[in-house]
N, C-alpha and C. Protein backbone atom coordinates (compact mmCIF):
# COMPACT_ATOMS: atom_id res chain seq x y z
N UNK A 1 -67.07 -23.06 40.72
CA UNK A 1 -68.22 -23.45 41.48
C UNK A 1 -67.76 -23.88 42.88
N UNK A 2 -68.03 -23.51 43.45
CA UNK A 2 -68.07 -23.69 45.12
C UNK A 2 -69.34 -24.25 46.07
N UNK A 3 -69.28 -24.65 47.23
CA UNK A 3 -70.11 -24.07 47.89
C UNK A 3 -70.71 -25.95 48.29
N UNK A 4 -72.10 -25.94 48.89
CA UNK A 4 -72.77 -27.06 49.01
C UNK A 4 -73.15 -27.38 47.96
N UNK A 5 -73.76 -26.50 47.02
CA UNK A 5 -74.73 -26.41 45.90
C UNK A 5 -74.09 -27.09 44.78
N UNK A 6 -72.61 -26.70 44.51
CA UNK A 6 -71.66 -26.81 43.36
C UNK A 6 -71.25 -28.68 43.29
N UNK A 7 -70.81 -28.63 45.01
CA UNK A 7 -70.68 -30.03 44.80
C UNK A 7 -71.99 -31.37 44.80
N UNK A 8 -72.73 -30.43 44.85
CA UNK A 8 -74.79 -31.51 45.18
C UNK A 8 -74.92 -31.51 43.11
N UNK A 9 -74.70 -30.60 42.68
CA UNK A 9 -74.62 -30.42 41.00
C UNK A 9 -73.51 -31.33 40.27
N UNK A 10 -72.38 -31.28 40.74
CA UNK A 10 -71.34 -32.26 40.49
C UNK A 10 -71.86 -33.61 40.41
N UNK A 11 -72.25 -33.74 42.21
CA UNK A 11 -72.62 -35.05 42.22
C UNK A 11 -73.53 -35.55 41.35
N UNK A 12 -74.41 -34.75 41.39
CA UNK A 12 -75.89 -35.03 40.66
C UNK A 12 -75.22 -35.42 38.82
N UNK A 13 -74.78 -34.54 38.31
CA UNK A 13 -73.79 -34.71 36.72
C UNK A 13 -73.39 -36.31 36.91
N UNK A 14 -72.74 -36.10 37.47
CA UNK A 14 -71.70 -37.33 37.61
C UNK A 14 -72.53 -38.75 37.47
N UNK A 15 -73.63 -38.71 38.69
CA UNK A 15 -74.63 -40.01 38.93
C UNK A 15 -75.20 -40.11 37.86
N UNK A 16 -75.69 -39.17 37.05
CA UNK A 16 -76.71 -39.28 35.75
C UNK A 16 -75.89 -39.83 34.96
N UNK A 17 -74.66 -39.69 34.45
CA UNK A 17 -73.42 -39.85 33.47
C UNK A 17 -73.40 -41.04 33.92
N UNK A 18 -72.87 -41.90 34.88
CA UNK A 18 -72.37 -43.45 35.13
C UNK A 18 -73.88 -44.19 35.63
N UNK A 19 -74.75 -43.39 35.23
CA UNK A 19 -75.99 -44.56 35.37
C UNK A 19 -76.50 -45.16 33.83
N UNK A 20 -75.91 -44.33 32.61
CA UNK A 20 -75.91 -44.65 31.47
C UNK A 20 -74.94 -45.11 31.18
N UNK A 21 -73.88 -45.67 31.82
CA UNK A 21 -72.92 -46.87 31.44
C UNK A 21 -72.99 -48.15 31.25
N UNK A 22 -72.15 -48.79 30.54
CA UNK A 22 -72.72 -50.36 30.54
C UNK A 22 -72.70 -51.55 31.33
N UNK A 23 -71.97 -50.95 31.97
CA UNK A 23 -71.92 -52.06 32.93
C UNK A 23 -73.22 -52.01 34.29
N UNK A 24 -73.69 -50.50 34.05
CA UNK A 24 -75.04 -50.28 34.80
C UNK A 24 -76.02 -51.37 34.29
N UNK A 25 -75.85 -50.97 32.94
CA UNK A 25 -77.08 -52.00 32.29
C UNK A 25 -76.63 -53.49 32.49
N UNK A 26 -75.81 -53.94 32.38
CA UNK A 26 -75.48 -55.07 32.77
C UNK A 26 -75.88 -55.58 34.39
N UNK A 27 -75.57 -54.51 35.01
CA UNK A 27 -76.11 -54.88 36.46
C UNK A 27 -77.54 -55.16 36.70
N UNK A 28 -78.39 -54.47 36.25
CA UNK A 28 -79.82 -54.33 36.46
C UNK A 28 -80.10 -55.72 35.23
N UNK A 29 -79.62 -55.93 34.52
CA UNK A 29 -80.04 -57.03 33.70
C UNK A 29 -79.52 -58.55 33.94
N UNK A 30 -78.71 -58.11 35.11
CA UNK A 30 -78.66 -59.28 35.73
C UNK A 30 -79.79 -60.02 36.80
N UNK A 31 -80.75 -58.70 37.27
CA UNK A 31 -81.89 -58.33 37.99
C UNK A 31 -81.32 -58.13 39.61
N UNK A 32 -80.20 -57.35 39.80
CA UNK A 32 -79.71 -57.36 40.96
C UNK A 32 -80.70 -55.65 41.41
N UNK A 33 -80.61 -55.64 42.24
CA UNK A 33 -81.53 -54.46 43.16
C UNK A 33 -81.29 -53.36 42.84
N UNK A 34 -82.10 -52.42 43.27
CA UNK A 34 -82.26 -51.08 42.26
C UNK A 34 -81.18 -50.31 43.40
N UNK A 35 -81.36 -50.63 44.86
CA UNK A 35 -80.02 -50.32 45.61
C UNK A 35 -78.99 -51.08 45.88
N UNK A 36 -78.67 -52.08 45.14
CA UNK A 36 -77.41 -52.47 44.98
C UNK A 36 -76.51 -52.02 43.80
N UNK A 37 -77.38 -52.00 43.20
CA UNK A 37 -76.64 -50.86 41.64
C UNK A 37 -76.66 -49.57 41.89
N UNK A 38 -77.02 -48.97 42.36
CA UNK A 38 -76.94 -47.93 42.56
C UNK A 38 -75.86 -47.06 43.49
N UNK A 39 -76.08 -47.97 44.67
CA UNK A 39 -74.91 -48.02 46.07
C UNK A 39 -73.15 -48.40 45.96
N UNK A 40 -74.02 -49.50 45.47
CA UNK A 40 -72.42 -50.40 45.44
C UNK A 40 -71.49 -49.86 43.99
N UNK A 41 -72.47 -49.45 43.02
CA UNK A 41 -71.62 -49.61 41.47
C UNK A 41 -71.32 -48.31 41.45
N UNK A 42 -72.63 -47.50 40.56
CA UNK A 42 -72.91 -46.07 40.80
C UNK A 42 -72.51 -45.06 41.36
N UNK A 43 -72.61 -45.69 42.37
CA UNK A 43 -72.41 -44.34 43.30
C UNK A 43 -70.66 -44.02 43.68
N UNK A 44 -70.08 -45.30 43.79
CA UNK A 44 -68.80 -45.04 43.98
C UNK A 44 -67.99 -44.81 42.80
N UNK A 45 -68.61 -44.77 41.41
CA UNK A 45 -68.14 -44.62 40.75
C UNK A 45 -68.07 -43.03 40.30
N UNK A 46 -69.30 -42.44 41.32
CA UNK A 46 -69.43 -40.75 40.75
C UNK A 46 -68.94 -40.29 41.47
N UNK A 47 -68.65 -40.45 42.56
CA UNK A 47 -67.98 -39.54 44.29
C UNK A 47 -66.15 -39.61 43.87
N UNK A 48 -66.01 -40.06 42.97
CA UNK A 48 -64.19 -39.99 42.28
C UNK A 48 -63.87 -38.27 41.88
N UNK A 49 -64.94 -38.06 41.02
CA UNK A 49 -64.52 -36.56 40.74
C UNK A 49 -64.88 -35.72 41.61
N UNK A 50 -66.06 -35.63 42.74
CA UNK A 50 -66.84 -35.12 43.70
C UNK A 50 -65.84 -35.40 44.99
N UNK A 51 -65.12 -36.42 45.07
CA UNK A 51 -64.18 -35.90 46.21
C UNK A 51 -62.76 -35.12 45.74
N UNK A 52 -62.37 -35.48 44.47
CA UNK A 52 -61.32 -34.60 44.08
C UNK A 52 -61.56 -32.78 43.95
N UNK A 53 -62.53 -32.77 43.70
CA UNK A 53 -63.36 -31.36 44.08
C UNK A 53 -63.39 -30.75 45.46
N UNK A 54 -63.75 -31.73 46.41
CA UNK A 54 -63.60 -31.67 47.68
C UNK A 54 -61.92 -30.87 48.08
N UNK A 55 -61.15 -31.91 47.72
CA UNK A 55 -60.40 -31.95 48.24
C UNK A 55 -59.35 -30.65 47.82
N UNK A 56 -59.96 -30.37 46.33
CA UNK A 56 -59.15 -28.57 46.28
C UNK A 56 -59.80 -27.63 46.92
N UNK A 57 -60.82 -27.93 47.64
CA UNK A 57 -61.65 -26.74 48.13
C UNK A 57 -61.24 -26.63 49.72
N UNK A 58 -60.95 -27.65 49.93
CA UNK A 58 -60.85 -27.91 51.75
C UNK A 58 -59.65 -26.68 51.90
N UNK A 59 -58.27 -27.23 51.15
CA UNK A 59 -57.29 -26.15 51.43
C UNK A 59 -57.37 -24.59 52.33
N UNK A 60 -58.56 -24.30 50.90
CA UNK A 60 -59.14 -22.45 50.55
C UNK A 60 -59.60 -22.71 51.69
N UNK A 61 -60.70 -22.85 52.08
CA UNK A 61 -61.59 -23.52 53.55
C UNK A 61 -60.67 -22.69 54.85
N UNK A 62 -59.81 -24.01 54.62
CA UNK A 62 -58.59 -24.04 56.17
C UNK A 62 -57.95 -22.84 56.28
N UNK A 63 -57.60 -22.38 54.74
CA UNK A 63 -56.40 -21.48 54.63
C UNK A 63 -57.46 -20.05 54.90
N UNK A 64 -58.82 -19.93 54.51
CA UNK A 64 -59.61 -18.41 55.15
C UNK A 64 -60.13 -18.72 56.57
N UNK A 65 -60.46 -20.13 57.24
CA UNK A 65 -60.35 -20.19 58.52
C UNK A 65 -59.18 -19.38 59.60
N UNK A 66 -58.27 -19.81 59.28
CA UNK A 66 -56.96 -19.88 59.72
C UNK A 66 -56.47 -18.14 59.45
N UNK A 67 -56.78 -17.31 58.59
CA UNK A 67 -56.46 -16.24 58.06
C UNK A 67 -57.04 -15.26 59.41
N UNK A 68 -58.68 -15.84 59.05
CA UNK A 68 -59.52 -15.00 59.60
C UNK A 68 -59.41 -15.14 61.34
N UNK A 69 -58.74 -16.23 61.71
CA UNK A 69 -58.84 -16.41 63.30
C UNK A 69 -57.57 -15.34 63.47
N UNK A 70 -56.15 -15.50 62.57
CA UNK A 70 -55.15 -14.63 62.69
C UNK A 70 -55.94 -12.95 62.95
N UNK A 71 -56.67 -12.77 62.06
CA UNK A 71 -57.14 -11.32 62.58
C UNK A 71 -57.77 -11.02 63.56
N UNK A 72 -58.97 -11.83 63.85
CA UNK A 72 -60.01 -11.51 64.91
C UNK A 72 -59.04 -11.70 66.23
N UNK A 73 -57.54 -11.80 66.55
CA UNK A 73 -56.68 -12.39 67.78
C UNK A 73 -56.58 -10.92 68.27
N UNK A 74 -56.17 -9.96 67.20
CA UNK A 74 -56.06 -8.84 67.57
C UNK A 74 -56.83 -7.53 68.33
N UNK A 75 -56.70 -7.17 69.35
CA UNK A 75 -57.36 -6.52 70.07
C UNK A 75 -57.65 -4.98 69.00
N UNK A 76 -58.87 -4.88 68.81
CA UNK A 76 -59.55 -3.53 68.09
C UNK A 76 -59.44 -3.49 66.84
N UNK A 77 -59.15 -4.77 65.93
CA UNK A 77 -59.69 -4.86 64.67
C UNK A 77 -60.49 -5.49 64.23
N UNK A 78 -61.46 -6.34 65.03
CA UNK A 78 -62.85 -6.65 65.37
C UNK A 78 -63.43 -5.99 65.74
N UNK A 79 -64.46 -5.33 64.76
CA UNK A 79 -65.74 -4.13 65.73
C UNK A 79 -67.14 -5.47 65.44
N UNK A 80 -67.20 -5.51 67.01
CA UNK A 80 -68.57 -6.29 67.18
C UNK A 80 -69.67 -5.30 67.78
């Protein structure tokens, strides 16, 4: 999975999964705010696998950036 989509699905997995944890319920039953649990607990707890995702993808990213500028340098193997 790639793309914007792959990691908005990740994220989305992830947030649903650690909002049924217990210490979620513990938070909200402490009656602390529906965006303080969410922000502060939640959320940093789902962006762990969602940046490790990130971060194998950036490589591929740089490494077909970088490929593709190597070709387009060359005079007449770009037809625009």
């Amino acid at each position: 999975m790639s793309g914007a989509g792959g990691n908005m699905r990740i994220t989305r997995t992830m947030m649903l999964e650690v909002l049924r944890q217990d210490y979620i319920r513990t938070a909200w039953a402490k009656g602390l705010n529906e965006r303080v649990v969410v922000m502060r607990h939640a959320l940093k707890n789902a962006l762990i696998p969602v940046v490790t995702l990130i971060g194998y993808q950036l490589p591929v990213i740089v490494g077909a950036q970088l490929s593709l500028r190597i070709y387009l340098v060359f005079p007449g193997w770009a037809v625009c």
